[in-house]
Protein backbone atom coordinates (compact mmCIF):
# COMPACT_ATOMS: atom_id res chain seq x y z
CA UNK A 1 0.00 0.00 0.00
CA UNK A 2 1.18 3.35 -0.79
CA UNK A 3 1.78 5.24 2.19
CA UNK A 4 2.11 8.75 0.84
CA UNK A 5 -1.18 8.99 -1.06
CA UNK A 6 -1.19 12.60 0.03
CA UNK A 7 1.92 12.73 -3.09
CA UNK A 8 -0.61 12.29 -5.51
CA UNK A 9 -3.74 14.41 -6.69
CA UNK A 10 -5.40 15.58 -9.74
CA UNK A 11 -6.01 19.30 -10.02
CA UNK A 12 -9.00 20.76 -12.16
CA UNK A 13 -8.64 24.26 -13.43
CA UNK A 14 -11.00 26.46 -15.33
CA UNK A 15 -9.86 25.62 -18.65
CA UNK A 16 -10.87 22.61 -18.48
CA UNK A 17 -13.86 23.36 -19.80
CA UNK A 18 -17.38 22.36 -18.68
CA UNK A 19 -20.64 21.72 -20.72
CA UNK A 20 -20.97 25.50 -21.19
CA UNK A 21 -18.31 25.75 -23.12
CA UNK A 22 -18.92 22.33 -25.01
CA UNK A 23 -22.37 23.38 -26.03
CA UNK A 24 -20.99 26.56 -26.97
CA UNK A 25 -18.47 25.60 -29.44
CA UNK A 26 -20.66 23.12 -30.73
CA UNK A 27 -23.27 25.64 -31.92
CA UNK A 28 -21.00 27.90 -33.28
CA UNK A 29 -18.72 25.19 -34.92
CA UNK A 30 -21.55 23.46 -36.53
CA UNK A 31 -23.53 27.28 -37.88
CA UNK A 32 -20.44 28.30 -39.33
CA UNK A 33 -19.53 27.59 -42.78
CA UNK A 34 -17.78 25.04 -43.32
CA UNK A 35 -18.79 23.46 -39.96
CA UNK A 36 -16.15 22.25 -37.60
CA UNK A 37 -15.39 21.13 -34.42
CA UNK A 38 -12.65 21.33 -32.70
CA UNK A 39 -10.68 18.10 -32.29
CA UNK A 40 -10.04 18.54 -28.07
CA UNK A 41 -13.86 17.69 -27.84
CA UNK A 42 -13.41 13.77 -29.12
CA UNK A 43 -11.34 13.19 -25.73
CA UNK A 44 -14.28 12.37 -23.17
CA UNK A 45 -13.45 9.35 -21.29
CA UNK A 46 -14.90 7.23 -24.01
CA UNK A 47 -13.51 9.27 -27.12
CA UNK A 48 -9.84 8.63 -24.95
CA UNK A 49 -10.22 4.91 -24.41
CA UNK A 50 -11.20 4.25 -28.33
CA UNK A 51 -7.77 6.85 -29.45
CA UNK A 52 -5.95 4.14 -27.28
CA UNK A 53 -7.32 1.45 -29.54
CA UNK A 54 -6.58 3.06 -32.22
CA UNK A 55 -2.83 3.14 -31.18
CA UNK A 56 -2.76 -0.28 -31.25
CA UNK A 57 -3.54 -1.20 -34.55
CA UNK A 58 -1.70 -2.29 -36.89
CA UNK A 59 -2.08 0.29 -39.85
CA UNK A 60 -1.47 3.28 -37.11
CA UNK A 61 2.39 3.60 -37.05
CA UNK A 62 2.79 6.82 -34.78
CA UNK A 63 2.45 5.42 -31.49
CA UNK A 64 4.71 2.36 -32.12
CA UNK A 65 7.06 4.15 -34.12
CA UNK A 66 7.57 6.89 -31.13
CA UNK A 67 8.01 3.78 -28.69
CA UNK A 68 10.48 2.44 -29.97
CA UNK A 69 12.53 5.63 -30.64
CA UNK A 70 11.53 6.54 -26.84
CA UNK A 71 13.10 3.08 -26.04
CA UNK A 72 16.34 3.16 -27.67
CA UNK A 73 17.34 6.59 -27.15
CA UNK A 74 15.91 6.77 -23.33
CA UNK A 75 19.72 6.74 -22.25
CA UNK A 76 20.81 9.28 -24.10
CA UNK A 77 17.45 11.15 -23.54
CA UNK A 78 18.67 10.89 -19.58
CA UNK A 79 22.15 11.59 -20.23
CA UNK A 80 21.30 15.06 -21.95
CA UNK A 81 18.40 15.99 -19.63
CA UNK A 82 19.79 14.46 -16.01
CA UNK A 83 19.48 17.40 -14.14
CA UNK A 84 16.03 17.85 -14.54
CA UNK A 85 13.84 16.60 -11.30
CA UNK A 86 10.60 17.47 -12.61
CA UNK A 87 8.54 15.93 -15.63
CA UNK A 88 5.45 17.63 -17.55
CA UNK A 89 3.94 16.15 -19.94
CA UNK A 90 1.37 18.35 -21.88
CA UNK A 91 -1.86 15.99 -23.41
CA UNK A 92 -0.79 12.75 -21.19
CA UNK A 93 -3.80 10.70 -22.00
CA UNK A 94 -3.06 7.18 -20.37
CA UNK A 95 0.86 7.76 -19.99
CA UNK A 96 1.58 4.43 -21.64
CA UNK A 97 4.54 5.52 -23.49
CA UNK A 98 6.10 8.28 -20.82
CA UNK A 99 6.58 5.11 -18.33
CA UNK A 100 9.47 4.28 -20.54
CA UNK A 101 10.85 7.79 -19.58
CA UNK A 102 9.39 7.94 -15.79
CA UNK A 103 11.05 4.60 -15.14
CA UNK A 104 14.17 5.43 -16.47
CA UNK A 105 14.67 8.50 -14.79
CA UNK A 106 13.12 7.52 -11.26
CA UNK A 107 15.79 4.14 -11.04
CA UNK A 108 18.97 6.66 -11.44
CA UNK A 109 19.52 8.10 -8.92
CA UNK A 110 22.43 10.57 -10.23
CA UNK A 111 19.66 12.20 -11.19
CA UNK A 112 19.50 13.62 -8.01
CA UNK A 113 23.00 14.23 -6.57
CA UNK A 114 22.13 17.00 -4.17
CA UNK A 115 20.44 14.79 -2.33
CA UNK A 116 21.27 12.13 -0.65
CA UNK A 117 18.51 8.90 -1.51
CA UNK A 118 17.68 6.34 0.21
CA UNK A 119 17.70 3.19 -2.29
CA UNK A 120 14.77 2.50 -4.66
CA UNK A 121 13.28 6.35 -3.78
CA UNK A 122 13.21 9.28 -5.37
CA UNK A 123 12.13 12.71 -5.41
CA UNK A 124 11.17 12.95 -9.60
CA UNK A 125 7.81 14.83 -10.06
CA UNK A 126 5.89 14.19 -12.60
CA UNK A 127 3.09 16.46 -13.84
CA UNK A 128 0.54 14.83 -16.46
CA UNK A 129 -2.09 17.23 -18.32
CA UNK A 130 -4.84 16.44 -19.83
CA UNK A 131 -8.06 18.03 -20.46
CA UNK A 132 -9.65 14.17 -20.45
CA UNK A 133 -11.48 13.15 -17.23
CA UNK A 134 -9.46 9.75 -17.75
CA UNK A 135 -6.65 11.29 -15.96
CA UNK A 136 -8.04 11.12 -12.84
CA UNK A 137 -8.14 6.73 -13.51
CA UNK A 138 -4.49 7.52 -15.02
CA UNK A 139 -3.42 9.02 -12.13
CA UNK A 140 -4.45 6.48 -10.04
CA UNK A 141 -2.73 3.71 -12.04
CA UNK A 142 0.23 5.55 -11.68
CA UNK A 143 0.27 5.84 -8.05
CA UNK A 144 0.64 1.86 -7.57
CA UNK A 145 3.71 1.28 -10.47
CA UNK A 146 5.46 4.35 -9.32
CA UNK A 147 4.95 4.93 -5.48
CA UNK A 148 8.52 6.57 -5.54
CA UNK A 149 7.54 9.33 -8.06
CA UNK A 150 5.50 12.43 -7.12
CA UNK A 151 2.49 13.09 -9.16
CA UNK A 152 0.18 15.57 -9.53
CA UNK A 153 -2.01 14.96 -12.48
CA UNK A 154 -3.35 18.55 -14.10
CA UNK A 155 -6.91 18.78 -15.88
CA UNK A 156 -6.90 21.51 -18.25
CA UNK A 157 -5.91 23.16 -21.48
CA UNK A 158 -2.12 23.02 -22.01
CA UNK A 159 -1.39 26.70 -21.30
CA UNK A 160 -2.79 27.18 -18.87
CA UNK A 161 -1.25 23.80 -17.43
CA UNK A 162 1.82 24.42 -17.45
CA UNK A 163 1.69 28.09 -15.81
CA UNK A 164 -0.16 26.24 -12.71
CA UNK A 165 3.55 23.88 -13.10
CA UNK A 166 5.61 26.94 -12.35
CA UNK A 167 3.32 27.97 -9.28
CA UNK A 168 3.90 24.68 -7.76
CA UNK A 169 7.33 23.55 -9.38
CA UNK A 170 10.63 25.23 -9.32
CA UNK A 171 12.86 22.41 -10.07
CA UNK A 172 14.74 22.27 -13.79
CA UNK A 173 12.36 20.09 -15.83
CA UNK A 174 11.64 18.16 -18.98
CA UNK A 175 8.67 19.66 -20.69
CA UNK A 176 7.14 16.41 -23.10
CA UNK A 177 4.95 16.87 -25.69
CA UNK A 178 4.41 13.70 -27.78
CA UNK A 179 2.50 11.81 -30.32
CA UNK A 180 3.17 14.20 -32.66
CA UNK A 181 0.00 16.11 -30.86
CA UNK A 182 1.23 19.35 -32.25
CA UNK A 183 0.33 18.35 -35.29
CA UNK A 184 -3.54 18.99 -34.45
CA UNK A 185 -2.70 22.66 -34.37
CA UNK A 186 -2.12 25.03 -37.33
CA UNK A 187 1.13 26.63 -38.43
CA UNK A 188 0.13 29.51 -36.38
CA UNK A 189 -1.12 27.90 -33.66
CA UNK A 190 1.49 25.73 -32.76
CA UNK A 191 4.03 28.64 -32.88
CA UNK A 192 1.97 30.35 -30.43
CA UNK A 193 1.34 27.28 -28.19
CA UNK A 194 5.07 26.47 -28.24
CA UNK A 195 5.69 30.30 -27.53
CA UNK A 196 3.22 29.84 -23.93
CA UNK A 197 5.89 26.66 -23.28
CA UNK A 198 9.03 29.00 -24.13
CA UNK A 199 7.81 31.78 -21.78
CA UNK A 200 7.38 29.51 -19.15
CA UNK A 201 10.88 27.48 -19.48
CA UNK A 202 13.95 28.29 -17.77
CA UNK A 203 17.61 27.96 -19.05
CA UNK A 204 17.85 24.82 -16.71
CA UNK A 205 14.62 23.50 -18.62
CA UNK A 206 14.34 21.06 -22.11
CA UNK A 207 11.50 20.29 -24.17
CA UNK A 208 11.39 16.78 -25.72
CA UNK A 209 8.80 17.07 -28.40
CA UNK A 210 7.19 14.84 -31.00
CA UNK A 211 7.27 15.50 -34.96
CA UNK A 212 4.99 12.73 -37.27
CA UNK A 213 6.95 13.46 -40.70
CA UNK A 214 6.14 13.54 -44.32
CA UNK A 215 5.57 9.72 -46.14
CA UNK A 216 4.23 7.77 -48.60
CA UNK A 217 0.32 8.99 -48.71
CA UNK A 218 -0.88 5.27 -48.64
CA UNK A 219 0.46 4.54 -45.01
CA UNK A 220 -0.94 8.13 -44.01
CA UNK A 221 -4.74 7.05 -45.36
CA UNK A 222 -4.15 3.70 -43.94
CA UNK A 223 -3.27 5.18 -40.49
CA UNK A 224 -6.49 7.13 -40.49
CA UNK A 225 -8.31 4.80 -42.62
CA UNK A 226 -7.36 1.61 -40.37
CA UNK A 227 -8.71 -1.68 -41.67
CA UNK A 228 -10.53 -1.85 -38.03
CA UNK A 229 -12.49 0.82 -38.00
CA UNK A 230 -11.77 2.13 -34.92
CA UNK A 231 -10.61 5.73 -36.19
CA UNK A 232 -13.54 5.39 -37.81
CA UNK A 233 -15.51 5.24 -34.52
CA UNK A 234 -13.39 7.42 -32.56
CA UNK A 235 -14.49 9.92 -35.18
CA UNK A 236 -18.40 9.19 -35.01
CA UNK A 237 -18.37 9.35 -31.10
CA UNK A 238 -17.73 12.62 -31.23
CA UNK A 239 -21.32 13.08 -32.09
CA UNK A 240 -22.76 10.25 -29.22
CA UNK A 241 -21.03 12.84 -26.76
CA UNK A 242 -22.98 15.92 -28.10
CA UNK A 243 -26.54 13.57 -28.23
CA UNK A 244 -25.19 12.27 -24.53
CA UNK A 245 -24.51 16.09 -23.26
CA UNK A 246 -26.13 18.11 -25.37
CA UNK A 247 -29.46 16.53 -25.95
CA UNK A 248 -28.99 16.65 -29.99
CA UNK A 249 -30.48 13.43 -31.85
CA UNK A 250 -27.55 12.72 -34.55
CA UNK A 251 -28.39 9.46 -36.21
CA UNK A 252 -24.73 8.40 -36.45
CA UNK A 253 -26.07 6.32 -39.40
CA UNK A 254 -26.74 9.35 -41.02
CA UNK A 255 -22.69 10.16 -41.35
CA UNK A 256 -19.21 8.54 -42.47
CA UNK A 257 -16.02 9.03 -41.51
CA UNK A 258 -13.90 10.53 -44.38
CA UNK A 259 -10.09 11.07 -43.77
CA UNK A 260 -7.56 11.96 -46.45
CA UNK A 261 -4.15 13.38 -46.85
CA UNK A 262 -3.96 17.32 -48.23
CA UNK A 263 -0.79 17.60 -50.00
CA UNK A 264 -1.52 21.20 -50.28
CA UNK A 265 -1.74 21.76 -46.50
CA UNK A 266 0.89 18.83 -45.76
CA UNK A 267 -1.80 17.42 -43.47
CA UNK A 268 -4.70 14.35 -42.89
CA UNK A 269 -8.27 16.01 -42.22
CA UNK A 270 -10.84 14.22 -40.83
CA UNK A 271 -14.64 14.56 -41.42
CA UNK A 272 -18.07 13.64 -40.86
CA UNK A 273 -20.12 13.70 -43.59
CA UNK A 274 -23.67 14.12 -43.95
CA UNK A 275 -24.95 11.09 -45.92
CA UNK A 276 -28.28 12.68 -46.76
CA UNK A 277 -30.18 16.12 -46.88
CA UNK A 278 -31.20 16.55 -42.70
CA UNK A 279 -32.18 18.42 -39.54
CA UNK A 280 -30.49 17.71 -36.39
CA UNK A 281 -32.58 18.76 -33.70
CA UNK A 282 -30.61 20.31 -30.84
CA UNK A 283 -33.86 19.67 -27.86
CA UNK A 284 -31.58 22.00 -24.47
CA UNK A 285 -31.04 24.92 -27.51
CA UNK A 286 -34.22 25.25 -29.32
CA UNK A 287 -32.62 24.43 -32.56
CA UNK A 288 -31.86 22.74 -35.82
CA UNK A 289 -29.03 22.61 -37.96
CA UNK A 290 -29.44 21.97 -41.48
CA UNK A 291 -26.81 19.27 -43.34
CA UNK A 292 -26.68 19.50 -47.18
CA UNK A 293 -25.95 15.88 -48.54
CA UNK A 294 -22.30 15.47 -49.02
CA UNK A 295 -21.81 18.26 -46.31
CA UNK A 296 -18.91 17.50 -43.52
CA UNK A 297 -18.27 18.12 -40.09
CA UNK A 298 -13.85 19.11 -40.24
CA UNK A 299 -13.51 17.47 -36.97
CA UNK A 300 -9.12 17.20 -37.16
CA UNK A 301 -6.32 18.18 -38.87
CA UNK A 302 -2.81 16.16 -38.28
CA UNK A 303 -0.51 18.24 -39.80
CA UNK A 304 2.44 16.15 -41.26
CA UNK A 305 6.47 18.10 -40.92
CA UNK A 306 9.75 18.35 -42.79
CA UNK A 307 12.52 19.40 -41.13
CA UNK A 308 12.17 22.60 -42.44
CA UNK A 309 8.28 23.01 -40.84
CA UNK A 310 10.06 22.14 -37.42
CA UNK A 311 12.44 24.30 -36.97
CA UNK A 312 10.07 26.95 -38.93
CA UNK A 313 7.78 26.56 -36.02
CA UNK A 314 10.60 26.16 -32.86
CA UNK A 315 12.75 28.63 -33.99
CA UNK A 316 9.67 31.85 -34.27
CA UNK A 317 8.83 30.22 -30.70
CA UNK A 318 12.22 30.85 -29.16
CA UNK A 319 13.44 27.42 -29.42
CA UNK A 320 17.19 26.25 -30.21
CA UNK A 321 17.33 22.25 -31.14
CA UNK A 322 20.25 20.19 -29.57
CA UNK A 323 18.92 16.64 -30.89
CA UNK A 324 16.79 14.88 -32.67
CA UNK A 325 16.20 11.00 -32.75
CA UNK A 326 14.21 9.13 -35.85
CA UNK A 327 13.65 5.75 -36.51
CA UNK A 328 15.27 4.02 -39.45
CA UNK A 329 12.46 4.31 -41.58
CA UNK A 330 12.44 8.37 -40.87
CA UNK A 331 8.44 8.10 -40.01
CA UNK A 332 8.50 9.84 -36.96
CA UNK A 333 11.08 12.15 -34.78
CA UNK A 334 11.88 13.10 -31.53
CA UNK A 335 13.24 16.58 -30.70
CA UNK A 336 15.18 18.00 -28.39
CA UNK A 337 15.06 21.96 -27.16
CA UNK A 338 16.24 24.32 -24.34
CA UNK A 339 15.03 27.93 -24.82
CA UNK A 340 17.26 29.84 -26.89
């Protein structure tokens, strides 16, 4: 039994976001033209559980592909990070891949050297956000296979995250950011999202981020397009949640996942589209929203990166790379910052 449980808590903050502001984007995302959504609504506890299926199949190659990179570069990861005693991770979902990194760092102890440890304890924190409600489970996982580690689990957007991170952390840190997740944001946006993480590093901290890069289109649309369907209904419960909290009446029937690769844009959108000419009756708002047949929902981008887009993106956010790891097929990369 752990006998610190007092180590380990989940904080909520405001953006978070409740059903206020769920119902809120909804209606504006889906009268706006085109309609969209914005892709941080598919993670409610069920939307989470089905993106962790999807990891494991066999036509997705990110989260594999980022494993194993994780897994044979974890020393060196350690080696050129060791002073940090603090870990954030920014859109932590389940952790399954950061306990390659948590273990690692929590069973060496020269991590540590201005304090003296007692053996098999350490004083690591570890600060998971996530704006999914299936941190507070994650959390509590967490506390059993790493009683040594201090965790405080964070619920909210990632800005505002990792400011509440400085207020209760002072310690040199290792900001992680993977999955390629900042490929969900525009050009823009992720400049200004990785500005918010530059402002709030010091020169003691690093920032190990994920980059999914540019391939063959087929294994893009077969990632996204995976021969089990379970993107597919990842994408689709997006609407059960708004019928579940929002009392709309989508007949998920009525729509079909589309995903393809943009060359143009260098990234895979997904979409819901309307099979048929309908009204979806919204009963809490009053309303109805009109879908023209062939009409779609733009419910994701996944932007895919040349080198060139990274250090486009780190370098207008006051980032200077010291490494990057790939794997031998050059799918996916791992990158290494401090602030410049």
């Amino acid at each position: 039994m752990n006998k610190n449980p007092e180590i380990l808590s989940v904080i909520k903050l405001n953006s978070a976001g409740g059903e206020a502001d769920f119902e809120n984007d909804v209606i504006k995302g889906l009268t706006s033209h085109p309609k969209s959504i914005s892709a941080k609504y598919f993670y409610d506890h069920e939307g989470s559980l089905l993106f962790e299926d999807i990891c494991k199949t066999q036509d997705y190659y990110p989260t594999r592909t980022e494993e194993k990179i994780l897994q044979d570069n974890i020393e060196d990861i350690f080696n050129k990070t060791k002073n940090v005693k603090c870990i954030v991770e920014l859109g932590s979902g389940t952790s399954v891949k950061t306990k390659t990194i948590l273990k690692y760092f929590a069973t060496h102890p020269v991590n540590f050297v201005d304090t003296p440890l007692e053996r098999g304890f350490s004083k690591l924190e570890y600060f998971p956000i996530d704006v999914s409600d299936i941190l507070e489970t994650t959390v509590e996982k967490l506390k059993t296979e790493f009683p040594s580690i201090n965790i405080t689990g964070i619920m909210s957007e990632y800005e505002e995250g990792i400011e509440k991170v400085n207020e209760l952390n002072n310690k040199p840190k290792l900001i992680i950011f993977l999955g390629s997740s900042i490929g969900n944001f525009t050009p823009a946006e992720a400049t200004n999202l990785l500005k918010v993480i530059t402002a709030n590093m010091t020169d003691d901290d690093f920032f190990l981020i994920g980059f999914d890069m540019i391939k063959d289109r087929q294994i893009l649309h077969k990632a996204y397009n995976d021969s089990d369907c379970v993107t597919e209904a990842f994408n689709l419960n997006l609407l059960k949640r708004i019928n579940g909290e929002l009392g709309a009446e989508f007949n998920l029937n009525n729509f079909s996942h589309h995903a393809f690769f943009n060359e143009q844009e260098s990234r895979i959108e997904m979409h819901l589209v309307s099979k048929n000419l309908q009204y979806v009756k919204f009963r809490k708002q009053n309303k109805e929203i009109f879908f023209d047949e062939g009409e779609s929902i733009h419910t994701e981008n996944s932007y895919k990166f040349s080198n060139e887009m990274v250090l486009d993106i780190t370098t207008s956010a006051g980032l200077q790379k010291l490494t990057e790891w790939k794997d031998e097929n050059k799918y996916f990369s791992l990158w290494l910052f401090k602030k410049s």
